[in-house]
C-alpha atoms as a PDB file:
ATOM      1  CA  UNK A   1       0.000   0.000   0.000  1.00  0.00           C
ATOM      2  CA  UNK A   2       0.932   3.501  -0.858  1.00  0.00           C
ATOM      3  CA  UNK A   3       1.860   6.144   1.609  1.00  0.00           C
ATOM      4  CA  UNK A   4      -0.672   7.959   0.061  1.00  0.00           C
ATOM      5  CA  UNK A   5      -3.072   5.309   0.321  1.00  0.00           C
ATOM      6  CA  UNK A   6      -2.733   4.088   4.220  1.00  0.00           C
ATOM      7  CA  UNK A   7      -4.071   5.521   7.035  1.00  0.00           C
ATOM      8  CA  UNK A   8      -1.588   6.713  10.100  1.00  0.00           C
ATOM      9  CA  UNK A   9      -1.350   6.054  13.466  1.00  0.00           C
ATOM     10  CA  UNK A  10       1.039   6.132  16.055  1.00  0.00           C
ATOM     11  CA  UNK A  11       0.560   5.059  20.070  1.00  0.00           C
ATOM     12  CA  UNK A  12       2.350   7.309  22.360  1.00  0.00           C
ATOM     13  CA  UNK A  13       2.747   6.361  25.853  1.00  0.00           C
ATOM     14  CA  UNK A  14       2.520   8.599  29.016  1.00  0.00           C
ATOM     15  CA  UNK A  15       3.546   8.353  32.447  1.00  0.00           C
ATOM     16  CA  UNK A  16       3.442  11.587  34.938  1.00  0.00           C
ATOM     17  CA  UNK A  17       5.591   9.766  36.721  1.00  0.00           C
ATOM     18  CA  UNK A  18       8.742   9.563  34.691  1.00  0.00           C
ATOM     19  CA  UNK A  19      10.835   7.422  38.110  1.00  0.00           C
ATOM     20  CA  UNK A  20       8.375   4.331  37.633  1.00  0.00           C
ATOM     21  CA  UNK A  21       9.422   1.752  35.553  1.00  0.00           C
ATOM     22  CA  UNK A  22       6.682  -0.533  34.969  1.00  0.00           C
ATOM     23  CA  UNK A  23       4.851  -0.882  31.472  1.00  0.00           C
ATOM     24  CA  UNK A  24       1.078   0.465  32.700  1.00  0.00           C
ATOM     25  CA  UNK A  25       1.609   4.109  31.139  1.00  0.00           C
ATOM     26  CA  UNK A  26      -1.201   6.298  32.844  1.00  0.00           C
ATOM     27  CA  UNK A  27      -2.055   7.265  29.447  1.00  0.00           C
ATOM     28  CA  UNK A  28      -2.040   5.736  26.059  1.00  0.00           C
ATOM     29  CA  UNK A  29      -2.863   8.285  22.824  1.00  0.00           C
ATOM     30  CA  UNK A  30      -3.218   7.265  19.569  1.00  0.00           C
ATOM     31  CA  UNK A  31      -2.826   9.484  16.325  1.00  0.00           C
ATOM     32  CA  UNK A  32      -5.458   8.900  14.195  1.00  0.00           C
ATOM     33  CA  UNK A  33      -5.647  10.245  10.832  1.00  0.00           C
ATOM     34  CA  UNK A  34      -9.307  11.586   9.954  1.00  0.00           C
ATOM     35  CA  UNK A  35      -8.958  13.512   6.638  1.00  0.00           C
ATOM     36  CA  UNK A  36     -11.993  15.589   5.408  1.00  0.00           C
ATOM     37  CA  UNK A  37     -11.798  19.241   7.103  1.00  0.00           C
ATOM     38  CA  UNK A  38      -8.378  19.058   5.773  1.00  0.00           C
ATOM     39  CA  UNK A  39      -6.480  16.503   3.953  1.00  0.00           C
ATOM     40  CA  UNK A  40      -3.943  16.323   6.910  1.00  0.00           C
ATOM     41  CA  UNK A  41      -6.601  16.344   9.659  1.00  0.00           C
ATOM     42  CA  UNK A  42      -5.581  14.178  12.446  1.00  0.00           C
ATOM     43  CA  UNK A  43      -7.540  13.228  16.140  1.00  0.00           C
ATOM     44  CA  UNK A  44      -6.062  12.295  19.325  1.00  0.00           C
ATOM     45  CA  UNK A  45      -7.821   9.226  20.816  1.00  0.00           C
ATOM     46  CA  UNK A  46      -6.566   8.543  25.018  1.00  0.00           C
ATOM     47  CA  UNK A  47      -7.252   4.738  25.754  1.00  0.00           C
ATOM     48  CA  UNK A  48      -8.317   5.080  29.070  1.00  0.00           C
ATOM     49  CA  UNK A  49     -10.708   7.901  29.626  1.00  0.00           C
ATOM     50  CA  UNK A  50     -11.758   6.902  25.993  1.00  0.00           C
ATOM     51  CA  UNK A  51     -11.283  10.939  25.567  1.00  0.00           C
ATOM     52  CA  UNK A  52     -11.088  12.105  21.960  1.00  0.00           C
ATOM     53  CA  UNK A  53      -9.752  15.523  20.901  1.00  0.00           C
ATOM     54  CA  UNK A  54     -10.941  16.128  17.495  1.00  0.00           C
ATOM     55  CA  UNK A  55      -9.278  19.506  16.884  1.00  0.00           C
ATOM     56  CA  UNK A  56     -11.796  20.608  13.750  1.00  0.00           C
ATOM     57  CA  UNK A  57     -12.721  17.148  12.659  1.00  0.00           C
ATOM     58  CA  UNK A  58     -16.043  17.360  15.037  1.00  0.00           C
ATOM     59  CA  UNK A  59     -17.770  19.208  17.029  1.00  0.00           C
ATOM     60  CA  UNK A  60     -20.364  19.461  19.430  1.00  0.00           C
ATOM     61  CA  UNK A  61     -24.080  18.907  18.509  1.00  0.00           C
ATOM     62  CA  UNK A  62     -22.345  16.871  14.977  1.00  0.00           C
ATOM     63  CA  UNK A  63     -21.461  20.936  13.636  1.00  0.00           C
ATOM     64  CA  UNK A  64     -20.158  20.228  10.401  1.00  0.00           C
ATOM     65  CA  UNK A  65     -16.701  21.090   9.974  1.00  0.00           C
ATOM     66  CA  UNK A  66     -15.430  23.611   7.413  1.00  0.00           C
ATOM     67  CA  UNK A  67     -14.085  21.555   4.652  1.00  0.00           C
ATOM     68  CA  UNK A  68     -10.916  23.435   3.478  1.00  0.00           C
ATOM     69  CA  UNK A  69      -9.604  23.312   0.083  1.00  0.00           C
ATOM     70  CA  UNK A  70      -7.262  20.387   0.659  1.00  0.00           C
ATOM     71  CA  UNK A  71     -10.065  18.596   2.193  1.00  0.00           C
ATOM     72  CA  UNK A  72     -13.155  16.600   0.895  1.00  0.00           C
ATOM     73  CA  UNK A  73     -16.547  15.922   2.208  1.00  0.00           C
ATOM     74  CA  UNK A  74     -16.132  11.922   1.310  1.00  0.00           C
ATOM     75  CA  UNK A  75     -13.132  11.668   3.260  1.00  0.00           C
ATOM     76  CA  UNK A  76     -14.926  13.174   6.067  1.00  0.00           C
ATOM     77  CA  UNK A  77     -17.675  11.205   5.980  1.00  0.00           C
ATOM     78  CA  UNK A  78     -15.365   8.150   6.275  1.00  0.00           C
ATOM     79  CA  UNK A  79     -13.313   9.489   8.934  1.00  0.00           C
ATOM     80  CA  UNK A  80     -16.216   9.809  11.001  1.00  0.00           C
ATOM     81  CA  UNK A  81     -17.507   6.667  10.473  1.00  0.00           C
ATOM     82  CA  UNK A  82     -14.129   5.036  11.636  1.00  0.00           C
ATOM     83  CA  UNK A  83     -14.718   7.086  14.784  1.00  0.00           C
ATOM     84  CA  UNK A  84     -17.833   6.055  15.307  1.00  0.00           C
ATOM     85  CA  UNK A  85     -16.715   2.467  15.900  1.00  0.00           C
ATOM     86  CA  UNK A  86     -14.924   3.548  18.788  1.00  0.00           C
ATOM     87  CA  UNK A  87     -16.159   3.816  22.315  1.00  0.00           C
ATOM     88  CA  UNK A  88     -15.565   7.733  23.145  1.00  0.00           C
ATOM     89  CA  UNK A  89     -16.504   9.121  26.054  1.00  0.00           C
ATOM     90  CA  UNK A  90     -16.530  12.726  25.389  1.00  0.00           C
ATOM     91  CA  UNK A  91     -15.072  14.645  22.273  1.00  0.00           C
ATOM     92  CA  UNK A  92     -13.129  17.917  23.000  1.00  0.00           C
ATOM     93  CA  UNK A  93     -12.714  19.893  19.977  1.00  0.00           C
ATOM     94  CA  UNK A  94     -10.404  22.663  18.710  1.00  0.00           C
ATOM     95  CA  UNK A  95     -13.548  25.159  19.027  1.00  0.00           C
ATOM     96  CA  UNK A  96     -16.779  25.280  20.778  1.00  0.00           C
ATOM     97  CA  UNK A  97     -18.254  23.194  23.800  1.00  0.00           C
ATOM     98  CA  UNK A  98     -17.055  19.909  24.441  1.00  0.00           C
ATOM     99  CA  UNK A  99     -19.599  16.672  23.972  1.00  0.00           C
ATOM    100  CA  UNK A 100     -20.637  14.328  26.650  1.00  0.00           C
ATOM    101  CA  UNK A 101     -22.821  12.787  23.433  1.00  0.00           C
ATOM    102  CA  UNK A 102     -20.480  11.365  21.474  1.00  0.00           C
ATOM    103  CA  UNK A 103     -22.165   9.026  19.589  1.00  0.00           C
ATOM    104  CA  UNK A 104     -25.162  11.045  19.166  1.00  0.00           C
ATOM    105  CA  UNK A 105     -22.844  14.053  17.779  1.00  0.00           C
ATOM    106  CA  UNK A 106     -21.076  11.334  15.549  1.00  0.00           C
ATOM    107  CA  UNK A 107     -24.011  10.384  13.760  1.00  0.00           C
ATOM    108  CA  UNK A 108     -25.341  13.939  13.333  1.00  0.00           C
ATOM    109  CA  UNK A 109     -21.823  15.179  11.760  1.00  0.00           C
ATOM    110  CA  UNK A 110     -22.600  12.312   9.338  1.00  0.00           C
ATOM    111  CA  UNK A 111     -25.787  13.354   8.470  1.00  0.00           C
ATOM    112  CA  UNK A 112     -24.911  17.043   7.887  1.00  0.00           C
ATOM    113  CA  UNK A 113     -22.078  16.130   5.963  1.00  0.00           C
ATOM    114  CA  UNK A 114     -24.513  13.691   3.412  1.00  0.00           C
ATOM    115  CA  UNK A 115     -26.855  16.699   3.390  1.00  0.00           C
ATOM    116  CA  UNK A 116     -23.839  18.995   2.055  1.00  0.00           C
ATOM    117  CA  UNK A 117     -22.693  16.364  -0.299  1.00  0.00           C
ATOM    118  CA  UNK A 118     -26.675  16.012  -1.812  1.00  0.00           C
ATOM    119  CA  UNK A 119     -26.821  20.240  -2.269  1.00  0.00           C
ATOM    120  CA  UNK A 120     -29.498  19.742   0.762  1.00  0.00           C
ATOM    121  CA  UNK A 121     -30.350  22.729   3.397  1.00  0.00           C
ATOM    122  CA  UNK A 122     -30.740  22.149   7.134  1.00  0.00           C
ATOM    123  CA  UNK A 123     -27.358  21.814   8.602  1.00  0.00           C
ATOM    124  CA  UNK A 124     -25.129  23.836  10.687  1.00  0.00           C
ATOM    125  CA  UNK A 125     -21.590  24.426   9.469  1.00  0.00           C
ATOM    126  CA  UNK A 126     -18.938  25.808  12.514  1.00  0.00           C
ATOM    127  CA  UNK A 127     -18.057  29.129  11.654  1.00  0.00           C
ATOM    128  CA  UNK A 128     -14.234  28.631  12.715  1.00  0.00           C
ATOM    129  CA  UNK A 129     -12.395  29.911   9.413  1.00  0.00           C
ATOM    130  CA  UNK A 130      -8.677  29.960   7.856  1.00  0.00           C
ATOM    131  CA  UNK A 131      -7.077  33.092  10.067  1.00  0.00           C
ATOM    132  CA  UNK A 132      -6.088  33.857   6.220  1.00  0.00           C
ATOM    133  CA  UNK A 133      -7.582  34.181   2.694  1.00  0.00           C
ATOM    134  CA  UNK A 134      -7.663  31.034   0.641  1.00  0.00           C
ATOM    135  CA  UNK A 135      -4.702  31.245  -1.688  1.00  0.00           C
ATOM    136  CA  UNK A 136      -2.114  33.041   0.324  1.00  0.00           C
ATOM    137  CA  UNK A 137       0.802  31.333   1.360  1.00  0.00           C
ATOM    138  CA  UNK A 138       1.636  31.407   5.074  1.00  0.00           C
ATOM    139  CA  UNK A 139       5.230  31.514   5.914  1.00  0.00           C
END
């Protein structure tokens, strides 16, 4: 499989304790790339609170995500149906509140996300934006 053509993860392990030397790590993340806001998106998943931050992949109340240039509304659709078969137990976005409904918010994201795709009305969209006009190079 491509590079291009995988998905990414990586498991980083946590201990607040750096003296202790056994392998229970108080916290276990895992990297888990969710294109569709932006081709690059990514989400942090913590295995034992079952805590995902989403950054702008989703948001409370299933908010649709802006879907930047390098992004795609099929990709997001798929990443959040790969979330979905997680258990979560609250989301904590980039912007916004933070859900204690994950699955409920889940499914809604999907459903505003088909409606975009299908030219339908009847969604909300976040209204987080680019700090910068689409074309400009930052840097």
């Amino acid at each position: 499989m491509s590079a291009a053509g995988s998905l990414y993860q990586a498991l980083f392990l946590f201990d607040e304790r750096p003296e202790r030397k056994d392998s229970n790590p108080k916290h276990i993340l895992e990297v888990i790339h969710t294109p569709g806001h932006t081709s690059g998106s990514i989400c942090i998943y913590e295995f034992n609170t079952k805590v995902l931050f989403s950054g702008d992949t989703v948001f409370a109340g299933g908010t649709l995500s802006y879907i930047a240039e390098s992004g795609s509304v099929g990709d997001y659709i798929n990443s959040i149906m790969r979330l979905e078969a997680r258990k979560i137990s609250e989301i904590y976005p980039g912007h916004g509140a933070i859900s204690k409904n994950p699955e409920q918010d889940l499914s809604q994201a999907i459903l505003n996300a088909k409606k975009l795709l299908n030219g339908e009305e009847g969604f909300s969209v976040s209204p987080f934006r680019p700090p910068f006009e689409s074309g400009l190079s930052v840097g």
